[in-house]
C-alpha atoms as a PDB file:
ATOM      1  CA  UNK A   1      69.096  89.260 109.777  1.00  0.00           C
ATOM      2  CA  UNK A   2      68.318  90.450 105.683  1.00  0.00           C
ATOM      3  CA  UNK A   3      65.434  88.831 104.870  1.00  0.00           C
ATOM      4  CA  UNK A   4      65.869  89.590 101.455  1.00  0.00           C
ATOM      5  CA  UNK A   5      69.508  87.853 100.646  1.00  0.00           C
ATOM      6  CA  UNK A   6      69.648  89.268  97.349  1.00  0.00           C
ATOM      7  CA  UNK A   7      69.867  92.314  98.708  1.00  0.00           C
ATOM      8  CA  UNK A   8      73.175  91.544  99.983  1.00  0.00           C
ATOM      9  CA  UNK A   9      74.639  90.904  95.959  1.00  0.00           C
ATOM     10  CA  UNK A  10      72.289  93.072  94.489  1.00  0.00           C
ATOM     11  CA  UNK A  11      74.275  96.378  92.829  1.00  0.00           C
ATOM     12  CA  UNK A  12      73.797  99.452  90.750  1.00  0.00           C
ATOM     13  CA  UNK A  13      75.379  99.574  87.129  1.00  0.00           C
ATOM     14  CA  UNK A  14      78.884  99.890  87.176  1.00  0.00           C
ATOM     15  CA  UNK A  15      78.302  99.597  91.358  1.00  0.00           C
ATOM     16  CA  UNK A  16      78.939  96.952  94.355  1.00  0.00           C
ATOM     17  CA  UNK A  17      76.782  95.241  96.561  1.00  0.00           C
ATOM     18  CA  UNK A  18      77.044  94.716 100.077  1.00  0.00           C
ATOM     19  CA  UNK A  19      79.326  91.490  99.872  1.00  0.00           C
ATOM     20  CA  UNK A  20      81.621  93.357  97.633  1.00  0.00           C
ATOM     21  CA  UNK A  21      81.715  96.348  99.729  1.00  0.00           C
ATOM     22  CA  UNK A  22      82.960  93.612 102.571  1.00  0.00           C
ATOM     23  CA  UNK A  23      85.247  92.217 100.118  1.00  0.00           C
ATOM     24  CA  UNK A  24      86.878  95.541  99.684  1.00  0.00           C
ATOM     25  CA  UNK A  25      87.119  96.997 103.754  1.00  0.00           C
ATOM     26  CA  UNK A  26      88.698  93.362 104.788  1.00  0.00           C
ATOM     27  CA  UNK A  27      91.046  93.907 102.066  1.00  0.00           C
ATOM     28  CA  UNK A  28      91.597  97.251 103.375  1.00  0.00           C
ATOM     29  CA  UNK A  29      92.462  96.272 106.700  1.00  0.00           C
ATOM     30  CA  UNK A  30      94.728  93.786 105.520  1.00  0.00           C
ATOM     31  CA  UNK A  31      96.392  96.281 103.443  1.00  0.00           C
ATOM     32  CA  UNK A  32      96.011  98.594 106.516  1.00  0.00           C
ATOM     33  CA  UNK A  33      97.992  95.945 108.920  1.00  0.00           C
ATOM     34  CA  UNK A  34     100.697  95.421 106.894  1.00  0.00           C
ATOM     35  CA  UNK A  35     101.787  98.698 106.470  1.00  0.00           C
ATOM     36  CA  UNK A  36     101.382  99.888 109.816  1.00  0.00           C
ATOM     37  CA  UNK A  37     104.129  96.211 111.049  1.00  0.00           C
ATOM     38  CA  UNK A  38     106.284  98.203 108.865  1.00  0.00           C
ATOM     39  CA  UNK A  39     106.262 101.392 110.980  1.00  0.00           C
ATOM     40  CA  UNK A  40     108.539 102.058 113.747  1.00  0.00           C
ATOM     41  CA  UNK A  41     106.000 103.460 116.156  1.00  0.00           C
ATOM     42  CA  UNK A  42     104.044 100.731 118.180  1.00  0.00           C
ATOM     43  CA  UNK A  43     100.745 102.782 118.048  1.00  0.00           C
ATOM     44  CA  UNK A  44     100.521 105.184 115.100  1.00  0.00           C
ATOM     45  CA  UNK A  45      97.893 107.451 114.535  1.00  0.00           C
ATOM     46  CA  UNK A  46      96.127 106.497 110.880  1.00  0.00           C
ATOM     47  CA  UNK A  47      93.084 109.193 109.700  1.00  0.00           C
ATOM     48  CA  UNK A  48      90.977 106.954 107.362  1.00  0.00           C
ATOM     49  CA  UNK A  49      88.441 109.157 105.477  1.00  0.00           C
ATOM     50  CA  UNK A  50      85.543 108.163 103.482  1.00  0.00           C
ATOM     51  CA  UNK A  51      81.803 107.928 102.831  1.00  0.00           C
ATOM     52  CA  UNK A  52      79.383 106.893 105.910  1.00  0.00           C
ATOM     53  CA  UNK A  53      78.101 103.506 104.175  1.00  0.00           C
ATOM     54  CA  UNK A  54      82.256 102.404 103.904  1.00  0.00           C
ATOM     55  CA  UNK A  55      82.819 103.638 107.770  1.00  0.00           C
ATOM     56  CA  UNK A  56      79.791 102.067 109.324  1.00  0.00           C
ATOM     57  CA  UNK A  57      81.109  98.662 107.637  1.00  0.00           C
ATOM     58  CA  UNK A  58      84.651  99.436 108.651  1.00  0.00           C
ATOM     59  CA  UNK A  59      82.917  99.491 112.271  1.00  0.00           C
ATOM     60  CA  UNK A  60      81.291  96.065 111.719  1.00  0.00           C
ATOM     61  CA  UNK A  61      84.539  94.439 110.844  1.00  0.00           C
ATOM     62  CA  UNK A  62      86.510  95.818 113.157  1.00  0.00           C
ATOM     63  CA  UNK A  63      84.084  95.180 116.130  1.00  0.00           C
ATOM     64  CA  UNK A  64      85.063  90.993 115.644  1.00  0.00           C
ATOM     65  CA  UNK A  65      88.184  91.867 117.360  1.00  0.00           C
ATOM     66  CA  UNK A  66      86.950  93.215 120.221  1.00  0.00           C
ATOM     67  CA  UNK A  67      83.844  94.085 122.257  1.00  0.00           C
ATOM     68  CA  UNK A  68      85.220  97.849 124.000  1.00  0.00           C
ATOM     69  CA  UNK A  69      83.769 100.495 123.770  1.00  0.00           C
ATOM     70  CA  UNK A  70      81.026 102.795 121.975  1.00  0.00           C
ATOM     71  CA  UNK A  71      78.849 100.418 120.120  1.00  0.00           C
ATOM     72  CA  UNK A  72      80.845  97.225 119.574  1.00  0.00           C
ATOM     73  CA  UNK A  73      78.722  94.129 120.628  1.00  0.00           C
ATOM     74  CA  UNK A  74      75.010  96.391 119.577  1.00  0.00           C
ATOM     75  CA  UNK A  75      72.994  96.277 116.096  1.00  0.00           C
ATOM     76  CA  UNK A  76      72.679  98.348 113.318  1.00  0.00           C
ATOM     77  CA  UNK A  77      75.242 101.441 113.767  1.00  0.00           C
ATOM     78  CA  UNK A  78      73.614 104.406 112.915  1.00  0.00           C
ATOM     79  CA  UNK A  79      76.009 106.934 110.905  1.00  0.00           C
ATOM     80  CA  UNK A  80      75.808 109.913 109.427  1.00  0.00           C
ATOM     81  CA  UNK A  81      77.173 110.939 106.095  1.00  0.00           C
ATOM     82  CA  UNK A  82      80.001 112.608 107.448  1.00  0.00           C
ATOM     83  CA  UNK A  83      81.418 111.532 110.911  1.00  0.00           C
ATOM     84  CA  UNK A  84      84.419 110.596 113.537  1.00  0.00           C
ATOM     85  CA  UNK A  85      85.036 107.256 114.896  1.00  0.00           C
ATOM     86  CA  UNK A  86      88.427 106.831 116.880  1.00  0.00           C
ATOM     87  CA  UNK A  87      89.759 103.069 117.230  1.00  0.00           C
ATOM     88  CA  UNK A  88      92.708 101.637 119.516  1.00  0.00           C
ATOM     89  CA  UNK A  89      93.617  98.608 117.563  1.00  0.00           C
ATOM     90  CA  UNK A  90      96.379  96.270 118.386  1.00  0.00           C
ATOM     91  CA  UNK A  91      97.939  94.352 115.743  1.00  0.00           C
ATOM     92  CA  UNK A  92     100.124  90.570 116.462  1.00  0.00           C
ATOM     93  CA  UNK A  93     103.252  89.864 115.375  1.00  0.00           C
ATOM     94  CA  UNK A  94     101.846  87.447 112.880  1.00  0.00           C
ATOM     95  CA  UNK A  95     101.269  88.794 109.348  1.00  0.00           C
ATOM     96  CA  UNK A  96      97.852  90.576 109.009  1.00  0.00           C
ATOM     97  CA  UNK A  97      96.914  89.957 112.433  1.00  0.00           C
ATOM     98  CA  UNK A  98      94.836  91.944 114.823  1.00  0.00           C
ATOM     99  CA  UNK A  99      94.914  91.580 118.100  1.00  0.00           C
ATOM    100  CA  UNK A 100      92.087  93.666 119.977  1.00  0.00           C
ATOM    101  CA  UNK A 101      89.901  96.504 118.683  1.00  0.00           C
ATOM    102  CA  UNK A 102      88.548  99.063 121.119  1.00  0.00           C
ATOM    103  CA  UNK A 103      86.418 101.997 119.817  1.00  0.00           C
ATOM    104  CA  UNK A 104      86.540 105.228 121.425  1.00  0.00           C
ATOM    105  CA  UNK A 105      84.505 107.376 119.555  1.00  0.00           C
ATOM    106  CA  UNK A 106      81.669 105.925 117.290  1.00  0.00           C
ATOM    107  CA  UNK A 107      80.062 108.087 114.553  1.00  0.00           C
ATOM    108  CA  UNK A 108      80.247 111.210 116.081  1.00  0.00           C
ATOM    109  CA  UNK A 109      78.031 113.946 114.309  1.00  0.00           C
ATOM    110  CA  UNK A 110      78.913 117.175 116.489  1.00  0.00           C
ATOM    111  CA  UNK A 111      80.869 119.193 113.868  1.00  0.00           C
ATOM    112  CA  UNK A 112      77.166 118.711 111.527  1.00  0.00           C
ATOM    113  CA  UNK A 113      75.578 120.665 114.077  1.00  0.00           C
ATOM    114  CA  UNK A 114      78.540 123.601 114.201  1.00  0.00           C
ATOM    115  CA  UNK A 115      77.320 127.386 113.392  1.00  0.00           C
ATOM    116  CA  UNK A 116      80.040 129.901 111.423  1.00  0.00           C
ATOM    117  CA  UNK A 117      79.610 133.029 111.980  1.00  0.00           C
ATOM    118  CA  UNK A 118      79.816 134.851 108.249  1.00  0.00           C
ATOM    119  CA  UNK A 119      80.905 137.737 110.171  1.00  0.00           C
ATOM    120  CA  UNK A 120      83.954 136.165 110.925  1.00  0.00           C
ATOM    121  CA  UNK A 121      85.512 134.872 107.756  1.00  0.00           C
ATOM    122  CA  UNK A 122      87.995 131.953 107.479  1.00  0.00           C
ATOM    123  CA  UNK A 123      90.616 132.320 105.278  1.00  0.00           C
ATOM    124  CA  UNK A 124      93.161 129.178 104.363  1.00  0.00           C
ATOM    125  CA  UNK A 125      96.223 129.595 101.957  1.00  0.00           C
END
């Protein structure tokens, strides 16, 4: 629990706070639902990419819907500025609905911690 609540409203100039950070990922996953009962595949693949703070709260509102997996169910979820989290998520048939949410892959780190060799360039075009 914040012990501080005005933590949870405080916010930098021109900023948001924690509440509307919330504000914004549950409308994101509304948004997110919707278009995805408009696809023709029953379990699409969707890459959502963003900062750490947006993903870790992602994680927290997805984990109401279900209790599977890596870190669902725990505490604070530690993440690091850039990482991978894989969900299964199963949406209703009612508008904006989610079903279950299982997560697969929480906050993985591993490609922080991968060397390149200089001697072997990478070139993309």
């Amino acid at each position: 629990a914040i012990e501080d609540k005005d933590l949870l409203t405080w916010r930098v100039p021109n900023g948001e706070s924690v509440v509307d950070l919330r504000q914004r990922i549950e409308e994101f996953v509304r948004q997110l639902i919707r278009k995805t009962q408009t696809l023709q595949s029953k379990e699409p693949t969707i890459l959502c990419v963003s900062h750490g703070l947006f993903l870790k709260e992602l994680h927290r509102v997805l984990s109401r819907f279900g209790s599977s997996g890596p870190m669902f169910g725990q505490g604070d979820v530690s993440y690091p500025n850039t990482g991978v989290s894989q969900y299964r998520i199963g949406f209703g048939e009612a508008e904006e609905e989610i079903t279950q949410a299982e997560c697969q892959v929480s906050a993985c780190g591993e490609h922080l911690e991968a060397r390149i060799n200089i001697s072997d360039p990478i070139f993309i075009a």
